[in-house]
C-alpha atoms as a PDB file:
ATOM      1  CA  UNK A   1     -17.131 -28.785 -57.421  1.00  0.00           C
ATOM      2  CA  UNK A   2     -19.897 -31.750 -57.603  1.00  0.00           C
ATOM      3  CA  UNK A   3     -19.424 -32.224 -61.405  1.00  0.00           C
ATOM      4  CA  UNK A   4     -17.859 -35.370 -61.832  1.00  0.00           C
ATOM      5  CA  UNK A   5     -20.226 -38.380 -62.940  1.00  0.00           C
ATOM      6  CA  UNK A   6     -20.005 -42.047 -61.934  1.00  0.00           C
ATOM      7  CA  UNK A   7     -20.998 -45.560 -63.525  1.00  0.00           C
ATOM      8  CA  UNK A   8     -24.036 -45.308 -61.642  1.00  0.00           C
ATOM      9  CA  UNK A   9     -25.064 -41.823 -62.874  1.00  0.00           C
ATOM     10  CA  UNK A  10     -24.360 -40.001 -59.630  1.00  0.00           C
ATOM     11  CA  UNK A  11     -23.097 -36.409 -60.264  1.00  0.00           C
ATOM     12  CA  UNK A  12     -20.288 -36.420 -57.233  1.00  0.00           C
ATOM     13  CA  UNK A  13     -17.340 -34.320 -55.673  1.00  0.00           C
ATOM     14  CA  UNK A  14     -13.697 -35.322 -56.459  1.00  0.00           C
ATOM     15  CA  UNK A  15     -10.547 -33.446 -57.107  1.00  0.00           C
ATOM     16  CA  UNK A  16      -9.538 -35.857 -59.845  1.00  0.00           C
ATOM     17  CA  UNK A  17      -9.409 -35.177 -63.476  1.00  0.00           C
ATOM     18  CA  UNK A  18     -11.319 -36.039 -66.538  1.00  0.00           C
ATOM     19  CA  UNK A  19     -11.008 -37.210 -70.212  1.00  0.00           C
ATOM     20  CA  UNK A  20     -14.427 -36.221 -71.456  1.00  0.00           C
ATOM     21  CA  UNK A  21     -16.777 -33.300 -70.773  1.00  0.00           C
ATOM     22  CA  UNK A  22     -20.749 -33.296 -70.757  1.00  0.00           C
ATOM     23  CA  UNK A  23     -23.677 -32.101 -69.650  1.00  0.00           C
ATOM     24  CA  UNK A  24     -27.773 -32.716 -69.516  1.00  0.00           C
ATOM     25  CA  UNK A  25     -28.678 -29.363 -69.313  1.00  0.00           C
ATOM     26  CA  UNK A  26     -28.628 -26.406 -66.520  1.00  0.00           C
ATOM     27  CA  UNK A  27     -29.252 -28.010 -63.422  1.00  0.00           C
ATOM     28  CA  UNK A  28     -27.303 -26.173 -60.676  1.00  0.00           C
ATOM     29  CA  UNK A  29     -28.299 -22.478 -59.118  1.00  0.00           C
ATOM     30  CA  UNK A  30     -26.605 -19.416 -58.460  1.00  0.00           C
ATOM     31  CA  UNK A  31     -24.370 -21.179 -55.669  1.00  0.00           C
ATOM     32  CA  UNK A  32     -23.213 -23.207 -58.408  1.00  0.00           C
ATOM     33  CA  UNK A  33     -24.832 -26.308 -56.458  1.00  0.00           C
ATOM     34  CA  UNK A  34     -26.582 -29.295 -58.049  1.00  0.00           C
ATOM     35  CA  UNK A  35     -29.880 -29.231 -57.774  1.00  0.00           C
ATOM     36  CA  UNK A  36     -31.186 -31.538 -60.055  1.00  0.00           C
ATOM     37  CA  UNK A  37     -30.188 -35.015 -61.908  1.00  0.00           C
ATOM     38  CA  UNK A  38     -31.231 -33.385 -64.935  1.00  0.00           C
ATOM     39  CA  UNK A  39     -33.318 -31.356 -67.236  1.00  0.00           C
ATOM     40  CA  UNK A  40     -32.932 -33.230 -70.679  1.00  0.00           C
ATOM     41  CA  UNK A  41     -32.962 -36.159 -72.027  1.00  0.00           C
ATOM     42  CA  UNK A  42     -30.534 -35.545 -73.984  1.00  0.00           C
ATOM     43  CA  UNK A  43     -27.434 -36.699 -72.094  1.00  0.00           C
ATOM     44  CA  UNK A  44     -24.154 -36.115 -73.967  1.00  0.00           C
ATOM     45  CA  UNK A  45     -20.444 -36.560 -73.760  1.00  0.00           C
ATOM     46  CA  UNK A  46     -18.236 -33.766 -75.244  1.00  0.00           C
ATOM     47  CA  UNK A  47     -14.569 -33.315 -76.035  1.00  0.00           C
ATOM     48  CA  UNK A  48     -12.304 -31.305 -73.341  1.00  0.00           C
ATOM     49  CA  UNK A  49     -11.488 -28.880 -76.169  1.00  0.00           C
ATOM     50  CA  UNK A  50     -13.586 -27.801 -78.943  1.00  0.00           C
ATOM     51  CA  UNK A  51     -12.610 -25.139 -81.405  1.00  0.00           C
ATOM     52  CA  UNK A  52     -10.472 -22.712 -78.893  1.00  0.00           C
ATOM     53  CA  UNK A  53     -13.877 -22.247 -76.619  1.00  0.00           C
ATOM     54  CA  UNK A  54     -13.614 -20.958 -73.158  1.00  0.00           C
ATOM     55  CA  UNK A  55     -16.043 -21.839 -70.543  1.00  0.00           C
ATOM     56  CA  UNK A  56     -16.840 -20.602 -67.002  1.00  0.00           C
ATOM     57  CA  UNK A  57     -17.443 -23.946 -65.045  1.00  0.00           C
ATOM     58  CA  UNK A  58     -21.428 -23.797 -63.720  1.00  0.00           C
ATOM     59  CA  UNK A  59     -22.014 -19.628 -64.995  1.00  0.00           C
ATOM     60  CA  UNK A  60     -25.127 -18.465 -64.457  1.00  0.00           C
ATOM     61  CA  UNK A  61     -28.264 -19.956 -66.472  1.00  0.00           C
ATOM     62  CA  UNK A  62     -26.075 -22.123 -68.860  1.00  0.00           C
ATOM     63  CA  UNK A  63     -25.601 -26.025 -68.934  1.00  0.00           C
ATOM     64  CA  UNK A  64     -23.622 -27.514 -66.241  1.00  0.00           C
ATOM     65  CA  UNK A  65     -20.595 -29.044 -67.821  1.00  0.00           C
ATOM     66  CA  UNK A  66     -20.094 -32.553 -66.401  1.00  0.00           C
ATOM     67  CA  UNK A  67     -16.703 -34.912 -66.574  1.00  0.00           C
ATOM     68  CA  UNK A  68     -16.466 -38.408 -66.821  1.00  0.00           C
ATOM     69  CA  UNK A  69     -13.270 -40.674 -65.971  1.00  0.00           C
ATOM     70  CA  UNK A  70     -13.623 -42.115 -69.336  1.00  0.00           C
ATOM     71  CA  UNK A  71     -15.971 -42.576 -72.169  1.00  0.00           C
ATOM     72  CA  UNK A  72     -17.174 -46.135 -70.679  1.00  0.00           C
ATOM     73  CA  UNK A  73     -18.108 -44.361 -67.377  1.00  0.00           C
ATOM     74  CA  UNK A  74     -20.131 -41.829 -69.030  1.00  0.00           C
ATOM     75  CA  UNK A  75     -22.259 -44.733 -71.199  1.00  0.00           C
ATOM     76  CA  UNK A  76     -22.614 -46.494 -68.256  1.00  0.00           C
ATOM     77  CA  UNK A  77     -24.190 -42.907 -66.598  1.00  0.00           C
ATOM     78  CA  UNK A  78     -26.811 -42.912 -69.503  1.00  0.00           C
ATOM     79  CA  UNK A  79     -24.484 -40.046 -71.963  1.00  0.00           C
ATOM     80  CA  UNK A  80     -24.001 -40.852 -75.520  1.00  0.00           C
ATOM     81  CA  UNK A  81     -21.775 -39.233 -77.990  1.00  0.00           C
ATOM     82  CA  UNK A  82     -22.449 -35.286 -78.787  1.00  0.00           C
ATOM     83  CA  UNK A  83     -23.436 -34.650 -82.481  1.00  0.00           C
ATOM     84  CA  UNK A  84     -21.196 -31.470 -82.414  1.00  0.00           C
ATOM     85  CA  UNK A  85     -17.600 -31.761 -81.103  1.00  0.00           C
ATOM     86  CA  UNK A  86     -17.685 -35.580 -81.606  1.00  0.00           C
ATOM     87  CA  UNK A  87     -19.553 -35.929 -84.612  1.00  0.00           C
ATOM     88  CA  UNK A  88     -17.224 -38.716 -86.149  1.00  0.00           C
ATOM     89  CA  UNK A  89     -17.940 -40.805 -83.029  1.00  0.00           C
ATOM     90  CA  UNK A  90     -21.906 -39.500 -83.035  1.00  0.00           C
ATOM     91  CA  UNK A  91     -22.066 -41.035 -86.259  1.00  0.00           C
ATOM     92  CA  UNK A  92     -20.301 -44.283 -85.456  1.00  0.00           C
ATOM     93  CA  UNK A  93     -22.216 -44.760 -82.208  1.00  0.00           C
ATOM     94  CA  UNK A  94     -25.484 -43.769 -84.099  1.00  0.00           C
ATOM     95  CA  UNK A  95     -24.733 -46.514 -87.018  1.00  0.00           C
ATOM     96  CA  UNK A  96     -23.587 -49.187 -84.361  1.00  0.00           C
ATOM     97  CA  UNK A  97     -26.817 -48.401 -82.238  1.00  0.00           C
ATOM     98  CA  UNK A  98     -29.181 -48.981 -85.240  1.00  0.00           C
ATOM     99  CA  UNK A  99     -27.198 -51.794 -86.296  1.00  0.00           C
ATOM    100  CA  UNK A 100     -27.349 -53.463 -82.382  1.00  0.00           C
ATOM    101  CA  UNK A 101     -30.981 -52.401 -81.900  1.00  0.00           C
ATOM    102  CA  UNK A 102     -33.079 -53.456 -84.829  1.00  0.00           C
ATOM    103  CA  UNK A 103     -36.288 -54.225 -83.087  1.00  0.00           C
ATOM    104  CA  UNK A 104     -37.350 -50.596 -82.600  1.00  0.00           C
ATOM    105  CA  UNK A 105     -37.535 -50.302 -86.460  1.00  0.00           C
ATOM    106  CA  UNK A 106     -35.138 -46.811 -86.604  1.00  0.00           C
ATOM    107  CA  UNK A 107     -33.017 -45.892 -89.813  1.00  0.00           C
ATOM    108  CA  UNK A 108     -29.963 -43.762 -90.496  1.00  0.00           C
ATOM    109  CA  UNK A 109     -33.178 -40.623 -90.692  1.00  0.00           C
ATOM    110  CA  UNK A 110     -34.263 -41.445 -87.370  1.00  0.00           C
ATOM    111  CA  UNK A 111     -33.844 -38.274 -85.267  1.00  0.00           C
ATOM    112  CA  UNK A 112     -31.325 -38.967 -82.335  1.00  0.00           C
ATOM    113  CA  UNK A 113     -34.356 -38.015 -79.716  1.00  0.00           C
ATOM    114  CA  UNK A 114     -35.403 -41.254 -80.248  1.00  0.00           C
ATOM    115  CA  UNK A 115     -32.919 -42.876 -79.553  1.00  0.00           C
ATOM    116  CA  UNK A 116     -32.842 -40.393 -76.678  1.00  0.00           C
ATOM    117  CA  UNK A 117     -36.082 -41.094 -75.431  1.00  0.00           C
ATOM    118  CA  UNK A 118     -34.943 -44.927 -75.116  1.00  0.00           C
ATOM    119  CA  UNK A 119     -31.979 -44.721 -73.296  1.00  0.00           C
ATOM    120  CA  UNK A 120     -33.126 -42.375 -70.951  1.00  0.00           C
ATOM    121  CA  UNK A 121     -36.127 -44.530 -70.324  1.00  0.00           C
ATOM    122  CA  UNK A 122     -32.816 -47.851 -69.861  1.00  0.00           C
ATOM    123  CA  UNK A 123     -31.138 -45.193 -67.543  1.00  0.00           C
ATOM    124  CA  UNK A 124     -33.541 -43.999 -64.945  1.00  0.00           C
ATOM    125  CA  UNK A 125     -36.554 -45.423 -62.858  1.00  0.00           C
ATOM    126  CA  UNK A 126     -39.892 -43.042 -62.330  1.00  0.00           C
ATOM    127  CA  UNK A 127     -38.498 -42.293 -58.900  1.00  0.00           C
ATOM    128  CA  UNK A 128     -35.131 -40.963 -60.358  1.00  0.00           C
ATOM    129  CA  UNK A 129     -32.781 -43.819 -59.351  1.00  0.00           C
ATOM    130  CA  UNK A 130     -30.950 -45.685 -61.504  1.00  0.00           C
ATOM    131  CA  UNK A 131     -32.355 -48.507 -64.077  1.00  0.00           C
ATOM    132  CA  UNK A 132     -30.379 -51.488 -63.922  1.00  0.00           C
ATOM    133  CA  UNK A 133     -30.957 -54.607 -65.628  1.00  0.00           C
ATOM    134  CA  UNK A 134     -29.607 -58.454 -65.315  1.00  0.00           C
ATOM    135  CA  UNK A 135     -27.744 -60.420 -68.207  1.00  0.00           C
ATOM    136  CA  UNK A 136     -25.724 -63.489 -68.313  1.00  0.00           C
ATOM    137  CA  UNK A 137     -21.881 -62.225 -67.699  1.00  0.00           C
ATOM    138  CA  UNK A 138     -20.835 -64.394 -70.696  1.00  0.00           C
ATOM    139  CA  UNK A 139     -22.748 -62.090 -73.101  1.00  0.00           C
ATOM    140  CA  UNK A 140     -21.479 -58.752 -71.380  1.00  0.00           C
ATOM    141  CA  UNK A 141     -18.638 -57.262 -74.217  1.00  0.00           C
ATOM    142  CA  UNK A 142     -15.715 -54.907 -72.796  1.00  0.00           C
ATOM    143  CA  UNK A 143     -16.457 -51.592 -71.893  1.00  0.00           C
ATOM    144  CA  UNK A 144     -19.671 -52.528 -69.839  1.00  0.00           C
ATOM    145  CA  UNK A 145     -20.619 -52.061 -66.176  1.00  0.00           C
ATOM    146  CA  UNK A 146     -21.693 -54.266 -63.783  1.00  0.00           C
ATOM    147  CA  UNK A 147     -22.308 -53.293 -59.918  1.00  0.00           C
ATOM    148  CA  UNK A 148     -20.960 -55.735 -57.214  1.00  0.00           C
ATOM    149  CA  UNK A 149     -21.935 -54.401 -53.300  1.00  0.00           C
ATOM    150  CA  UNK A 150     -22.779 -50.781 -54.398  1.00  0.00           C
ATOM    151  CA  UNK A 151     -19.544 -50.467 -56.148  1.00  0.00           C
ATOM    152  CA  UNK A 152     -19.172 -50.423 -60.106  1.00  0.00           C
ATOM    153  CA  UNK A 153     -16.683 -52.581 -62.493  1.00  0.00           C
ATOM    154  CA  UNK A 154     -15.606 -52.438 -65.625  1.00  0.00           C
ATOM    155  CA  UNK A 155     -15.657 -55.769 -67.690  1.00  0.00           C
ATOM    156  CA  UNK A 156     -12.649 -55.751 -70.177  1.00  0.00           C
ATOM    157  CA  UNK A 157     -10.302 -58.912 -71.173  1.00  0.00           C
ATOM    158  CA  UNK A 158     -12.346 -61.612 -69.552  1.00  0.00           C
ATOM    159  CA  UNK A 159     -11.985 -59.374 -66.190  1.00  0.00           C
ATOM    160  CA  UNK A 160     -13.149 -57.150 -64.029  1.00  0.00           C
ATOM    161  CA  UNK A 161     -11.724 -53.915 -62.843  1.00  0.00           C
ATOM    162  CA  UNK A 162     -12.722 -51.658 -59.614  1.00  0.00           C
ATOM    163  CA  UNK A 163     -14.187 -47.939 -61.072  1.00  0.00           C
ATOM    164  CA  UNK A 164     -12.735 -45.216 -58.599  1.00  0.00           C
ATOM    165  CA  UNK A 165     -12.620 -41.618 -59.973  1.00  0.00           C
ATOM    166  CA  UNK A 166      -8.968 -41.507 -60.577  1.00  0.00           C
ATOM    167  CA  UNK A 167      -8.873 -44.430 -62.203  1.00  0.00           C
ATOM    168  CA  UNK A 168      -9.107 -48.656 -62.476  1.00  0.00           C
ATOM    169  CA  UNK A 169      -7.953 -50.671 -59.585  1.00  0.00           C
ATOM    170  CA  UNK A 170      -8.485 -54.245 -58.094  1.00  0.00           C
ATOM    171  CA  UNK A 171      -8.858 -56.547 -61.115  1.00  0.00           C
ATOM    172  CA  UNK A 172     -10.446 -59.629 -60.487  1.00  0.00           C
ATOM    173  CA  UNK A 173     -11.847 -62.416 -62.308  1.00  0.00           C
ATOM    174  CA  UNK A 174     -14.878 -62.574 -63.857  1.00  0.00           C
ATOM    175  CA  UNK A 175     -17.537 -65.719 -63.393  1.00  0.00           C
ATOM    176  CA  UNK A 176     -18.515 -66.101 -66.854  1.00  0.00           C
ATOM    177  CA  UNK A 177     -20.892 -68.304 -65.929  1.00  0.00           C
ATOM    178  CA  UNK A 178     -23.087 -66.039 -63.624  1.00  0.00           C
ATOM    179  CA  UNK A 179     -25.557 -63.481 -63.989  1.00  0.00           C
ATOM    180  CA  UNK A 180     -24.812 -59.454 -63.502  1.00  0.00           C
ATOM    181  CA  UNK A 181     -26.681 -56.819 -62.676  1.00  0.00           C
ATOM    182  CA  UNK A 182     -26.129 -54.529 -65.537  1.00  0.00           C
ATOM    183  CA  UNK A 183     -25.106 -50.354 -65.094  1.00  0.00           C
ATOM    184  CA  UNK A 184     -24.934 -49.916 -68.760  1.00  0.00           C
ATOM    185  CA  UNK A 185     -28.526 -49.231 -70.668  1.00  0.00           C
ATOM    186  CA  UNK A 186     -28.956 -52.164 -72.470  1.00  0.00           C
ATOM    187  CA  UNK A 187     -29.097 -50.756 -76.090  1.00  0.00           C
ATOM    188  CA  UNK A 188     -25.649 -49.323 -75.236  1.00  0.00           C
ATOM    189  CA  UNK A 189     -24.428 -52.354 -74.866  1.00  0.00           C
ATOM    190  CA  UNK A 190     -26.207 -54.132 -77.666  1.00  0.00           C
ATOM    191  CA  UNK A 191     -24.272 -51.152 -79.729  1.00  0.00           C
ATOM    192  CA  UNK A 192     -20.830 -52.346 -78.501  1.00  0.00           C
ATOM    193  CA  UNK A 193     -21.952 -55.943 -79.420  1.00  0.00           C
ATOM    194  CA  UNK A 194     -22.216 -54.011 -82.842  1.00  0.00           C
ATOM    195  CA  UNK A 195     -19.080 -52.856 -83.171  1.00  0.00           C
ATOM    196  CA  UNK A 196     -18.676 -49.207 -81.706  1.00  0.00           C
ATOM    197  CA  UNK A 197     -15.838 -49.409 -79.271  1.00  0.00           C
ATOM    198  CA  UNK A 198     -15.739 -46.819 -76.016  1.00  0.00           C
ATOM    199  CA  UNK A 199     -13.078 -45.217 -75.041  1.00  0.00           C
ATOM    200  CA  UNK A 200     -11.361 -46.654 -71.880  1.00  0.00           C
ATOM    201  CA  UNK A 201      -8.940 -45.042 -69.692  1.00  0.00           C
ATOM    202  CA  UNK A 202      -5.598 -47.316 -70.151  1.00  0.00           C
ATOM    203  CA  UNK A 203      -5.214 -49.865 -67.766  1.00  0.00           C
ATOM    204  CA  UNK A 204      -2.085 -50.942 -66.931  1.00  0.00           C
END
């Protein structure tokens, strides 16, 4: 089925697996067919299991779970931890957020559809394509994308590694020294630059 999500946000086809499951609301039809990039703003990432639940992949007038390769593809898409099934990591990414982002004045009683409202204005352009941004690569901290010719890498250990949905390939080195054009939202990565960590699939 087309519910697998890359770096760049794309909701795309592939037989491989996933560690994390998500969603931003019901956007397929009957055909169980994508037919929208989404309906909220409130893009999530959810555990694989959650209290013995038992789901019907894309049923009829529910959310459409999505699955991302890892937890550092799925910020780099735009999701942030769900308040739910993940709450210990909700509340870590929520207290590294505020901590990374002081200049929009939120506190610990902020609602989350604030924050929200934010990154989903960092992830997506008016037209619906995706918002990317430039920063110096010597500022970038591990577990951010960058795109290089239409293809996404992660930035971990002073390299970079190739995104495909199975996993990391192709490390190279990184020119610390240049500039980047940025997948992740930019208060994401100000939160990692505060501490919260994302989960990476291992790379050997």
């Amino acid at each position: 089925m087309q519910n697998r999500v890359n770096p760049f946000g794309e909701i795309i086809t592939t037989p491989a697996r996933g560690l994390l499951m998500g969603n931003r609301g019901h956007i397929h039809n009957l055909n169980r067919e994508i037919i929208r990039p989404f309906k909220l703003k409130a893009w999530i990432t959810c555990k694989l299991e959650f209290k013995n639940r038992k789901r019907k992949i894309m049923a009829p007038n529910l959310y459409t779970e999505l699955f991302f390769m890892d937890e550092a593809t799925a910020f780099a898409a735009g999701h942030r931890p769900c308040f739910e099934c993940r709450r210990d990591d909700y509340n870590k990414f929520k207290t590294a957020w505020l901590k990374g982002n002081p200049e929009y004045n939120f506190n610990a009683k902020t609602s989350i559809q604030n924050i929200d409202e934010i990154l989903h204005n960092e992830r997506v352009n008016k037209n619906g394509s995706k918002k990317t941004h430039l920063e110096n690569n010597n500022g970038l901290p591990d577990g951010t994308f960058i795109a290089i010719d239409n293809d996404a890498y992660l930035v971990f250990k002073k390299h970079l590694y190739l995104w495909t949905p199975s996993g990391y390939t192709k490390k190279i080195f990184f020119a610390h020294d240049e500039k980047s054009t940025v997948l992740t939202p930019a208060s994401v990565i100000n939160t990692f630059r505060a501490g919260f960590i994302p989960q990476i699939k291992i790379i050997e």
